[in-house]
PDB file of N, CA and C in Angstrom:
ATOM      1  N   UNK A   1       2.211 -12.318 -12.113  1.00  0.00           N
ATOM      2  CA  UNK A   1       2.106 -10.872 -12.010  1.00  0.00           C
ATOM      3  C   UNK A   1       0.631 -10.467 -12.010  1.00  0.00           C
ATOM      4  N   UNK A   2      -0.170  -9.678 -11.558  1.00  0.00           N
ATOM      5  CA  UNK A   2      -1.360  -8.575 -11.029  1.00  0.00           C
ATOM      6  C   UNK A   2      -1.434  -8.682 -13.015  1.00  0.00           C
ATOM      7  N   UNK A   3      -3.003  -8.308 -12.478  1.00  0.00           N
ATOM      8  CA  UNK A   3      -3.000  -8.072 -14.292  1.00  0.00           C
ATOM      9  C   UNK A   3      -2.823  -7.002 -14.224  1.00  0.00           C
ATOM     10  N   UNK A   4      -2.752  -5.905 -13.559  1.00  0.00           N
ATOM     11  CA  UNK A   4      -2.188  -4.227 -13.918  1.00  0.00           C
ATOM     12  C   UNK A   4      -1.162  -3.940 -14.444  1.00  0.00           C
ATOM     13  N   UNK A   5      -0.455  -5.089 -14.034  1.00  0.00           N
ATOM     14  CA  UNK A   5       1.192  -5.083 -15.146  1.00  0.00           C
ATOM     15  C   UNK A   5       1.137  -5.071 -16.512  1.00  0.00           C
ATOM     16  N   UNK A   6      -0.109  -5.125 -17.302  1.00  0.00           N
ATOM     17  CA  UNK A   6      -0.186  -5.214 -18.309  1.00  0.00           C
ATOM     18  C   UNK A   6      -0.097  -3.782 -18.686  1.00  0.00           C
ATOM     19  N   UNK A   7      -0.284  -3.059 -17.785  1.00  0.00           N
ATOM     20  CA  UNK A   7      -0.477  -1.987 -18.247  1.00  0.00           C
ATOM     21  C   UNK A   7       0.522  -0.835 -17.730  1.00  0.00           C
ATOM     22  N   UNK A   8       1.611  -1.377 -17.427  1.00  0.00           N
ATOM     23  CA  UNK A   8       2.935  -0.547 -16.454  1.00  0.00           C
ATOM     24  C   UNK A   8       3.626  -0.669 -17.359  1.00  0.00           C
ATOM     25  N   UNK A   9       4.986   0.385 -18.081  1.00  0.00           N
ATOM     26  CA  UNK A   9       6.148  -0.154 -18.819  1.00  0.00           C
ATOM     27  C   UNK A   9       7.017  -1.001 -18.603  1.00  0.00           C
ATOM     28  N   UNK A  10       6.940  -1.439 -17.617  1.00  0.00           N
ATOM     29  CA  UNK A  10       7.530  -2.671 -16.908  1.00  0.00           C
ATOM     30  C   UNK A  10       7.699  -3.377 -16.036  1.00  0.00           C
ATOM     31  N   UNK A  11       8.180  -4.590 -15.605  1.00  0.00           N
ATOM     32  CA  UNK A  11       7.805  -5.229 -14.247  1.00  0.00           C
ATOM     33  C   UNK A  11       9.274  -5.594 -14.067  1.00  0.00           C
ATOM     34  N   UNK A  12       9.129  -6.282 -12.711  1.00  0.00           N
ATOM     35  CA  UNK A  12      10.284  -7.047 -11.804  1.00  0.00           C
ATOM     36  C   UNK A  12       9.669  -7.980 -10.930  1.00  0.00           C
ATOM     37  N   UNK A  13      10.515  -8.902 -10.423  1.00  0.00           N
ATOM     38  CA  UNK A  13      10.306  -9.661  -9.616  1.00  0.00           C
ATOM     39  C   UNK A  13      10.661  -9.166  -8.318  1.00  0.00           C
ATOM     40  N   UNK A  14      10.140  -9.140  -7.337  1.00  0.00           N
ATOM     41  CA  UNK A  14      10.860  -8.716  -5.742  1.00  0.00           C
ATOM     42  C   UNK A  14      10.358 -10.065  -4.968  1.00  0.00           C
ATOM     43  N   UNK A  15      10.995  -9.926  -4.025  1.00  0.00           N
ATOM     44  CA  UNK A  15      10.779 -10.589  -2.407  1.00  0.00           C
ATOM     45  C   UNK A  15       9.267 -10.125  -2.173  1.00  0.00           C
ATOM     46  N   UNK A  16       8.723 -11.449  -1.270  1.00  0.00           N
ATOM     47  CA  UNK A  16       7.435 -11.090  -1.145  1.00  0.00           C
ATOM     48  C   UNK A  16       7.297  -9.968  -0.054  1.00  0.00           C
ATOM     49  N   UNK A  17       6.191  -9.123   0.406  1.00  0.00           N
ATOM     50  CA  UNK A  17       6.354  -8.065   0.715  1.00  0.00           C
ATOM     51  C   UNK A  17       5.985  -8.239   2.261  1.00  0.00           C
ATOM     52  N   UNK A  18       5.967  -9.314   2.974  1.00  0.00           N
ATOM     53  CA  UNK A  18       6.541  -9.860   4.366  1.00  0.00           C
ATOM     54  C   UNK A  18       7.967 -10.538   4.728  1.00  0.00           C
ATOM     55  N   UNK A  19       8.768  -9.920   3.357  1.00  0.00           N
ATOM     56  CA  UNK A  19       9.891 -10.598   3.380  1.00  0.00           C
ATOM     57  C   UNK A  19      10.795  -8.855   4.220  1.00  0.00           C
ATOM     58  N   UNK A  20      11.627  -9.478   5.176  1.00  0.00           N
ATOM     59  CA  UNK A  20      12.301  -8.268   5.895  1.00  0.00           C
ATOM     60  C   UNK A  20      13.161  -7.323   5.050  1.00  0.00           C
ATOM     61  N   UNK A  21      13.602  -7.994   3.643  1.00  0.00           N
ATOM     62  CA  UNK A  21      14.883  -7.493   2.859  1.00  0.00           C
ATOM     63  C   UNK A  21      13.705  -6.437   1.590  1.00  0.00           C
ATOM     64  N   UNK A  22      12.599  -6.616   1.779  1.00  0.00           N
ATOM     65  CA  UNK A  22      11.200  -6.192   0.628  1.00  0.00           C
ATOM     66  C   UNK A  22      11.273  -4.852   0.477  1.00  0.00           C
ATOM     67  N   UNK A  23      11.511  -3.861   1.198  1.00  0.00           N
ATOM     68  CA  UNK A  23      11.776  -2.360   1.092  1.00  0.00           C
ATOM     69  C   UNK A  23      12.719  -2.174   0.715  1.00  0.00           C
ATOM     70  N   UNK A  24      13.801  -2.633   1.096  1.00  0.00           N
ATOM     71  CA  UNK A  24      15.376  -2.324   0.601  1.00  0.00           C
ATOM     72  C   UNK A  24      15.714  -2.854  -0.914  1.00  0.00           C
ATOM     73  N   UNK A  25      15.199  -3.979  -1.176  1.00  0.00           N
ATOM     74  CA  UNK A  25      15.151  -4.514  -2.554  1.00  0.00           C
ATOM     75  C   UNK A  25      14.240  -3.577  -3.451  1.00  0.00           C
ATOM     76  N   UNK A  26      13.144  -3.266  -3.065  1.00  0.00           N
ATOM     77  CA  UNK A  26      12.560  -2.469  -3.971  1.00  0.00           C
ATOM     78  C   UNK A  26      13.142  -0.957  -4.147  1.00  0.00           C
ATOM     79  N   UNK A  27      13.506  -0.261  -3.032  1.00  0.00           N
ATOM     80  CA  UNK A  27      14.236   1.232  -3.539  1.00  0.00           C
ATOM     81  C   UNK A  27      15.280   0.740  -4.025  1.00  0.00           C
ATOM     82  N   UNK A  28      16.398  -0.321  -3.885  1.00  0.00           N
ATOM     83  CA  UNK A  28      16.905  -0.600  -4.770  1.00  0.00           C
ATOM     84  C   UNK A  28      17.453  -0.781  -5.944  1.00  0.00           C
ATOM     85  N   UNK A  29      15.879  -1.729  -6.610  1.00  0.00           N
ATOM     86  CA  UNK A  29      15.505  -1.813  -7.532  1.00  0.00           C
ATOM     87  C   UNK A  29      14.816  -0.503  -8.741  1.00  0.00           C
ATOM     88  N   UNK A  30      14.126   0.162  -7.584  1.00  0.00           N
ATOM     89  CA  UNK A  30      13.998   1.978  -7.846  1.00  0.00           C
ATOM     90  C   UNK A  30      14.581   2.687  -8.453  1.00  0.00           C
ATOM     91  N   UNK A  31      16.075   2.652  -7.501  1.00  0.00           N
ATOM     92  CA  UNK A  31      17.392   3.489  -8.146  1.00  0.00           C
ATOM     93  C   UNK A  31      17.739   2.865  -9.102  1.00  0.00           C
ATOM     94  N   UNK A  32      17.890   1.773  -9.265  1.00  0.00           N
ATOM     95  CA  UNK A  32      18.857   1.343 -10.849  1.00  0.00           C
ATOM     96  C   UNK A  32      18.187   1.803 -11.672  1.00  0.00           C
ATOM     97  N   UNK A  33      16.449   1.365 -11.681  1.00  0.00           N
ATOM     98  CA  UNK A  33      16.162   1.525 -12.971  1.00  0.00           C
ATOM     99  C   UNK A  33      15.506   2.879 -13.339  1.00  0.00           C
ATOM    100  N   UNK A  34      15.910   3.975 -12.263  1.00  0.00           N
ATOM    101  CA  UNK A  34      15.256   5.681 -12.347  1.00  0.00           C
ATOM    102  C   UNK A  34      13.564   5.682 -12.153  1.00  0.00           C
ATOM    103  N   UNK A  35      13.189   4.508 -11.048  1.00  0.00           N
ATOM    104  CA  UNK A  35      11.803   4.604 -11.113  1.00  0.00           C
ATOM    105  C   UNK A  35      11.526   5.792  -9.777  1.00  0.00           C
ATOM    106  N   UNK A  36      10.763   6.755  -9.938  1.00  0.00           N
ATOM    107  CA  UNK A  36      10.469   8.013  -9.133  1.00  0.00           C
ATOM    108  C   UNK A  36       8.874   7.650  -8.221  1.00  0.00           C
ATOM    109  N   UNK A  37       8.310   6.620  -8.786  1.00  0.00           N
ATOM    110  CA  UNK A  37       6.546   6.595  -8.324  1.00  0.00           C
ATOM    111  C   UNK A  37       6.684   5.046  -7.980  1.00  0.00           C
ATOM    112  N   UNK A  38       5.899   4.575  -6.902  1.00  0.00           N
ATOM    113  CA  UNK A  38       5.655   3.355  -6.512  1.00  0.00           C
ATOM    114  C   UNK A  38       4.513   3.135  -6.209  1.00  0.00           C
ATOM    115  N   UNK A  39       3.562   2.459  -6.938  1.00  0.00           N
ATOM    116  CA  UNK A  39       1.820   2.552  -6.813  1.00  0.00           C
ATOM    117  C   UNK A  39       1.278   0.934  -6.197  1.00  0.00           C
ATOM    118  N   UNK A  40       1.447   0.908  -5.046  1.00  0.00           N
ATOM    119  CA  UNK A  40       0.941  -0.708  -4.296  1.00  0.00           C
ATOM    120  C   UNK A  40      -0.731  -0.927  -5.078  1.00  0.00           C
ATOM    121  N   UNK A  41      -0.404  -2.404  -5.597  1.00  0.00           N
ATOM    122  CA  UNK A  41      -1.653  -2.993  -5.834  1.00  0.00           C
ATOM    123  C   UNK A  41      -2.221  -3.644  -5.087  1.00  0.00           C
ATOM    124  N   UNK A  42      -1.810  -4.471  -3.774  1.00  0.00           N
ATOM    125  CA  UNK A  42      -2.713  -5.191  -3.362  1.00  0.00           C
ATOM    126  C   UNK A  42      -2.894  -4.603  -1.353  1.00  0.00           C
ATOM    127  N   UNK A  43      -3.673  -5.124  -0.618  1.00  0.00           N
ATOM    128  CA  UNK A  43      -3.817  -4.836   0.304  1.00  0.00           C
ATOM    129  C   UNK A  43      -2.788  -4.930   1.239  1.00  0.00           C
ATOM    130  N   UNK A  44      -2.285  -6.045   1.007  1.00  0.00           N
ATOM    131  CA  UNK A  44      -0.932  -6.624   2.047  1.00  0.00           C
ATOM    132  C   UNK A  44       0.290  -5.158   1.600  1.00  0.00           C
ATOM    133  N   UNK A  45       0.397  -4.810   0.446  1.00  0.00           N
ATOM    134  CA  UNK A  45       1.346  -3.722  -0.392  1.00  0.00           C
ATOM    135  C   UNK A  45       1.100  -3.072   0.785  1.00  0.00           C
ATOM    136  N   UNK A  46       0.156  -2.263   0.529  1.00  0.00           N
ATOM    137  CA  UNK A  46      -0.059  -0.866   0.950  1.00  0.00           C
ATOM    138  C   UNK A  46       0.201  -1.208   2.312  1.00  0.00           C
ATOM    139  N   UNK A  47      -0.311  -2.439   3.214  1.00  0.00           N
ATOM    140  CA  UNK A  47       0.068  -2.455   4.530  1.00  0.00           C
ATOM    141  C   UNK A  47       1.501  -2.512   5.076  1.00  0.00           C
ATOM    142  N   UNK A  48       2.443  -3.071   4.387  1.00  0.00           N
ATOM    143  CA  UNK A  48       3.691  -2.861   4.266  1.00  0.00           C
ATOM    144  C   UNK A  48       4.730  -1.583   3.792  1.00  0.00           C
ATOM    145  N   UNK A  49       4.195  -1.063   2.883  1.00  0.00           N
ATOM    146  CA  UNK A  49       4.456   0.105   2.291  1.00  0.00           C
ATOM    147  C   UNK A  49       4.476   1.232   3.307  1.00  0.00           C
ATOM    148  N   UNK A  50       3.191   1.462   3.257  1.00  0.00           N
ATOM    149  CA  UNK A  50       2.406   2.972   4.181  1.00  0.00           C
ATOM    150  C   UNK A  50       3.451   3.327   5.142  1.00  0.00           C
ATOM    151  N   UNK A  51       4.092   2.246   5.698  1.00  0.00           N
ATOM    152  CA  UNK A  51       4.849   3.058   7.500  1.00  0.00           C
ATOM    153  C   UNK A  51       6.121   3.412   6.689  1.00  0.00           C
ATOM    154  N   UNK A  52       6.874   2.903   5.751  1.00  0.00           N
ATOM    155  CA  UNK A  52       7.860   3.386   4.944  1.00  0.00           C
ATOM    156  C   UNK A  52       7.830   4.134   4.045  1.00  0.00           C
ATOM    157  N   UNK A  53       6.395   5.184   3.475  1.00  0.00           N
ATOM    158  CA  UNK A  53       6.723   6.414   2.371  1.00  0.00           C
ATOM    159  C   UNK A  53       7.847   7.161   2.922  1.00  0.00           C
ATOM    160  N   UNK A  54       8.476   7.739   4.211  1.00  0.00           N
ATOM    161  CA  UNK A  54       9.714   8.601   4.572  1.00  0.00           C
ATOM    162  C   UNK A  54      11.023   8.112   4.296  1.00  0.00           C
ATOM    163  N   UNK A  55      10.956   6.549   4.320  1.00  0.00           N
ATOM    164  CA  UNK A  55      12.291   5.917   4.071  1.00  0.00           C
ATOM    165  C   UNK A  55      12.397   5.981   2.449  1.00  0.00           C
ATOM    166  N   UNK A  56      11.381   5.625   1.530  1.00  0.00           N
ATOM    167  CA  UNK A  56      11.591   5.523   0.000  1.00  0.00           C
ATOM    168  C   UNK A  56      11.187   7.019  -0.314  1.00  0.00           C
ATOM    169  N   UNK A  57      10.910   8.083   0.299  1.00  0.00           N
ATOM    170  CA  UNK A  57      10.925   9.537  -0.317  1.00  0.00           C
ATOM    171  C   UNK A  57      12.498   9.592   0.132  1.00  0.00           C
ATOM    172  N   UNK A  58      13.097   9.550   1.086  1.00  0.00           N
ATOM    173  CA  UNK A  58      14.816   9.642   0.791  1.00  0.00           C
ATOM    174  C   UNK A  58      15.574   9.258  -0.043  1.00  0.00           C
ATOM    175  N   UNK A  59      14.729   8.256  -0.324  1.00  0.00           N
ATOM    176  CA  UNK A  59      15.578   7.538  -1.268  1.00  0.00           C
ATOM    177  C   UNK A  59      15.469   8.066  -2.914  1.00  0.00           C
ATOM    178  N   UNK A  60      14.401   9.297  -2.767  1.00  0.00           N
ATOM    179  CA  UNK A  60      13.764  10.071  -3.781  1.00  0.00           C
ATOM    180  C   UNK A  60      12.987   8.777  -4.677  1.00  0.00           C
ATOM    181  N   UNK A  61      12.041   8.594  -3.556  1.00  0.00           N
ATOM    182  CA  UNK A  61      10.722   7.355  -4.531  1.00  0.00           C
ATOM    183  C   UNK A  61       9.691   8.003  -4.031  1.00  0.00           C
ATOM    184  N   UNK A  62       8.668   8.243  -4.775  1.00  0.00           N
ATOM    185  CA  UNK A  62       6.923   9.036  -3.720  1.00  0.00           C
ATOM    186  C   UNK A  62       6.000   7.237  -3.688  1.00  0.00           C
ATOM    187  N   UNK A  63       5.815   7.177  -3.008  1.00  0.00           N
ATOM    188  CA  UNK A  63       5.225   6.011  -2.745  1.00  0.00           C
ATOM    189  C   UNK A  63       3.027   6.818  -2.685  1.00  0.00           C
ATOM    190  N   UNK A  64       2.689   5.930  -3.840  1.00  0.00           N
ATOM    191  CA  UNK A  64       1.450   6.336  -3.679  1.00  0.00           C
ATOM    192  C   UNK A  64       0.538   5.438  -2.989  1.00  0.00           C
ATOM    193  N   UNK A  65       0.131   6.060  -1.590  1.00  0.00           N
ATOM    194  CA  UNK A  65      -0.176   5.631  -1.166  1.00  0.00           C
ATOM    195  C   UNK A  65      -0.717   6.203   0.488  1.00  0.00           C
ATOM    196  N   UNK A  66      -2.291   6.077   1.220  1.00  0.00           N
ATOM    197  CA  UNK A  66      -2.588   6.588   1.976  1.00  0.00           C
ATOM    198  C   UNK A  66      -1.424   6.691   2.823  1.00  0.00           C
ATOM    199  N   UNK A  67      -1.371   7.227   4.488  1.00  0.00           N
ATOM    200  CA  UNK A  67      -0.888   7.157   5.574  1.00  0.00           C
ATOM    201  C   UNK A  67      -0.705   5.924   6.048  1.00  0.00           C
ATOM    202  N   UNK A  68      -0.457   5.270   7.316  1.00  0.00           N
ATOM    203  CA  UNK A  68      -0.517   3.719   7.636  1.00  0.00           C
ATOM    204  C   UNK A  68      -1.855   3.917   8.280  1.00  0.00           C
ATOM    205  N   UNK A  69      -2.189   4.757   8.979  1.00  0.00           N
ATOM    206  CA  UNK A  69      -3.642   4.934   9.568  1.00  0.00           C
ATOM    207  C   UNK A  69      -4.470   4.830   9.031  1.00  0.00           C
ATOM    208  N   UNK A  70      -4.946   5.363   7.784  1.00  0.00           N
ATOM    209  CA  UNK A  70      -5.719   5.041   6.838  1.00  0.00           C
ATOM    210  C   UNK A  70      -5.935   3.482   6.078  1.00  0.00           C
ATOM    211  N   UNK A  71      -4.728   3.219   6.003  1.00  0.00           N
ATOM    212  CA  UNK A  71      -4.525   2.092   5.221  1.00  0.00           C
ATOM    213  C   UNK A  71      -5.131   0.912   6.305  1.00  0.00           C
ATOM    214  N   UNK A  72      -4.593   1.285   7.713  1.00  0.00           N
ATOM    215  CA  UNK A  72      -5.173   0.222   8.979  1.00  0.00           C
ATOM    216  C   UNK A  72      -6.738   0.539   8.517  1.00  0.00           C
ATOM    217  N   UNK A  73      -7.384   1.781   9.550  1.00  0.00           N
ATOM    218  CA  UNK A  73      -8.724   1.367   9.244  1.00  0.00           C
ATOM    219  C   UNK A  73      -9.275   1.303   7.851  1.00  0.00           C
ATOM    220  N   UNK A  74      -8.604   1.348   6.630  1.00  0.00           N
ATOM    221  CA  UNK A  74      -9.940   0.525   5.612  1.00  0.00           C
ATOM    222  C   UNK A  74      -9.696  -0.875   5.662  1.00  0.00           C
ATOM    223  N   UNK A  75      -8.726  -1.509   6.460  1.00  0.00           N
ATOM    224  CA  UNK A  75      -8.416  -2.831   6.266  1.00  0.00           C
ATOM    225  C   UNK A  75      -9.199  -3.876   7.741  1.00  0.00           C
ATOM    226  N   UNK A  76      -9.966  -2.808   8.061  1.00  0.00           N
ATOM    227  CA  UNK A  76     -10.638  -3.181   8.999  1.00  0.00           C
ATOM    228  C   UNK A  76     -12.473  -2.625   9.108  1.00  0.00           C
ATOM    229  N   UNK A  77     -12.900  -3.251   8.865  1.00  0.00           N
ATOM    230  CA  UNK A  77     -14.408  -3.355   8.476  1.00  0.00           C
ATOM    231  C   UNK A  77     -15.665  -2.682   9.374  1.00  0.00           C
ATOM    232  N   UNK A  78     -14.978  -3.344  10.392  1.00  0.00           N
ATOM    233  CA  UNK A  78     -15.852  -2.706  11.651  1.00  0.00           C
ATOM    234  C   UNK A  78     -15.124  -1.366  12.023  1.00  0.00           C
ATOM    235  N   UNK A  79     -13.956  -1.005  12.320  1.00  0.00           N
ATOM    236  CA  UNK A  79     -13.592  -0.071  12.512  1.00  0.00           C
ATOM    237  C   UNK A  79     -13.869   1.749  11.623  1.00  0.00           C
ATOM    238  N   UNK A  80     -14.169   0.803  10.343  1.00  0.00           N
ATOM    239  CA  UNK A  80     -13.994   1.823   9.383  1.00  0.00           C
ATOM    240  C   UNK A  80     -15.638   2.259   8.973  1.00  0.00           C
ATOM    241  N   UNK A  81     -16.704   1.244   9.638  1.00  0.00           N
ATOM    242  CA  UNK A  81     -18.266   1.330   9.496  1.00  0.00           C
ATOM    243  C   UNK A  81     -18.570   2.359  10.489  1.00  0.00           C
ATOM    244  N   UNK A  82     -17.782   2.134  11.566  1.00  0.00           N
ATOM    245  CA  UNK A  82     -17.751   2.965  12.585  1.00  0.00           C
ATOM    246  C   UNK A  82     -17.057   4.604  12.543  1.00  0.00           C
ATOM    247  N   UNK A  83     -16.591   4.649  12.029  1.00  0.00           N
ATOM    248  CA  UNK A  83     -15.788   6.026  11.624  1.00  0.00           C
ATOM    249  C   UNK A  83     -16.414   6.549  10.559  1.00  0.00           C
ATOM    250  N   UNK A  84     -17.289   5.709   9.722  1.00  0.00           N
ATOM    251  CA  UNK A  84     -17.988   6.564   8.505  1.00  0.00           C
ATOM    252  C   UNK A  84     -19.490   6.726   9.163  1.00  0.00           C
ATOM    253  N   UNK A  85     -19.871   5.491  10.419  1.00  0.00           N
ATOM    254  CA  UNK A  85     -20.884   6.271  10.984  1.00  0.00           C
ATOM    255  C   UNK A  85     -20.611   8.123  11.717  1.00  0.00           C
ATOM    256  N   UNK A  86     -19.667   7.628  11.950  1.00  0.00           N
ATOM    257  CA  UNK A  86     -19.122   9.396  13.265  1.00  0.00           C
ATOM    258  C   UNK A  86     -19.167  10.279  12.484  1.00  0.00           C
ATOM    259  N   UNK A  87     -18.560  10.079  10.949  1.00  0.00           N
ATOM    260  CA  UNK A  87     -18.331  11.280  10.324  1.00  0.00           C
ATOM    261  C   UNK A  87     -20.029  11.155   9.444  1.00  0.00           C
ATOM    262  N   UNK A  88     -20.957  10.588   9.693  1.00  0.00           N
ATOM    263  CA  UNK A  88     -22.042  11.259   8.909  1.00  0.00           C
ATOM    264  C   UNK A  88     -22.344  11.066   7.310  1.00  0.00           C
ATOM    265  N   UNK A  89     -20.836   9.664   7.201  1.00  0.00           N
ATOM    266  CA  UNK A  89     -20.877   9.428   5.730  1.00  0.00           C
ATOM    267  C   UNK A  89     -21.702   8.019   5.599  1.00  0.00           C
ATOM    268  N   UNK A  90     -22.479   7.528   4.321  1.00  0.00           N
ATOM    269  CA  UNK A  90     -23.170   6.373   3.908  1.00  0.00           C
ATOM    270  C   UNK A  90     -22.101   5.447   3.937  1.00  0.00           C
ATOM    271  N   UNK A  91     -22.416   4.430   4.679  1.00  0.00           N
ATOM    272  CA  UNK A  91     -21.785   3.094   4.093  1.00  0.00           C
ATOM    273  C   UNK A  91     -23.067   1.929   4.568  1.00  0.00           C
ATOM    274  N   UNK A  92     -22.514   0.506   3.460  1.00  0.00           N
ATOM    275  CA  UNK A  92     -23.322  -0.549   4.101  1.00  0.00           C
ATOM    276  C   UNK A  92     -23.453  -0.849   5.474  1.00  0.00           C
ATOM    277  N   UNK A  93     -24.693  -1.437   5.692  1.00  0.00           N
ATOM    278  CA  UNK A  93     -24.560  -2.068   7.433  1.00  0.00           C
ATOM    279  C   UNK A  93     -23.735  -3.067   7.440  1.00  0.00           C
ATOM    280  N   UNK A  94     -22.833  -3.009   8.338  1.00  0.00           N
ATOM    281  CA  UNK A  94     -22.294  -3.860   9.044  1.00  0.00           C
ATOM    282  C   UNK A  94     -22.246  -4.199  10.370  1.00  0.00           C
ATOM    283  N   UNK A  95     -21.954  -5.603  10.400  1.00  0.00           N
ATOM    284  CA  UNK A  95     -22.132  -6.516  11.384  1.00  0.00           C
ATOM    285  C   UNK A  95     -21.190  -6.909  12.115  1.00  0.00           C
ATOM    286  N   UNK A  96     -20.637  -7.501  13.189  1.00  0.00           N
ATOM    287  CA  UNK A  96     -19.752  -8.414  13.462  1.00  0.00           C
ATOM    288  C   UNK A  96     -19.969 -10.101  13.483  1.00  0.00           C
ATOM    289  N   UNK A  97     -18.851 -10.328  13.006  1.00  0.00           N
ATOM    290  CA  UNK A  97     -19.132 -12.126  12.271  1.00  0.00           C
ATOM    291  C   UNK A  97     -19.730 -12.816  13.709  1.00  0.00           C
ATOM    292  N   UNK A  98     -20.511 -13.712  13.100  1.00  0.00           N
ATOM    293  CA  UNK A  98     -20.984 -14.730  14.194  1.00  0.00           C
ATOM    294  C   UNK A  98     -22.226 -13.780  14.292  1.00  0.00           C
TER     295      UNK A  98
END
């Protein structure tokens, strides 16, 4: 388990979150146990997550968590150096590898 679990009232085990059954197991898992908030810890989460907040808000779950657009470009380096150049915001220089 993430060491953040140390600090959640509780955990579960799920399917890993490239597993096809991973959304359905977790609202699932949601409803039994009256969980209302779903907070992704790791990068792969949120990339899986993000395109499904509409399916787990039906299911009355708020999934915290950007848009999938958002979640794409910060998961992309160059893309996102480039978009904080356009908008006029500081970030490190970046390069492309090689």
């Amino acid at each position: 388990f993430p060491a953040a679990a140390a600090f959640a009232d509780g955990r579960l085990r799920l399917p890993l979150a490239a597993d096809p059954e991973f959304v359905e197991v977790l609202a699932e898992a949601c409803q039994r146990r009256g969980i209302t908030v779903v907070i992704p810890l790791a990068d792969h989460d949120l990339a899986r997550l993000a395109p499904e907040s509409a399916r787990l808000a039906a299911a009355g779950i708020r999934l915290a968590c950007p848009p999938p657009e958002i979640v794409s470009l910060c998961g992309d380096k160059q893309a996102f150096a480039a978009w904080a150049g356009e908008e006029g915001l500081p970030h490190p220089r970046t390069v492309p590898a090689g």
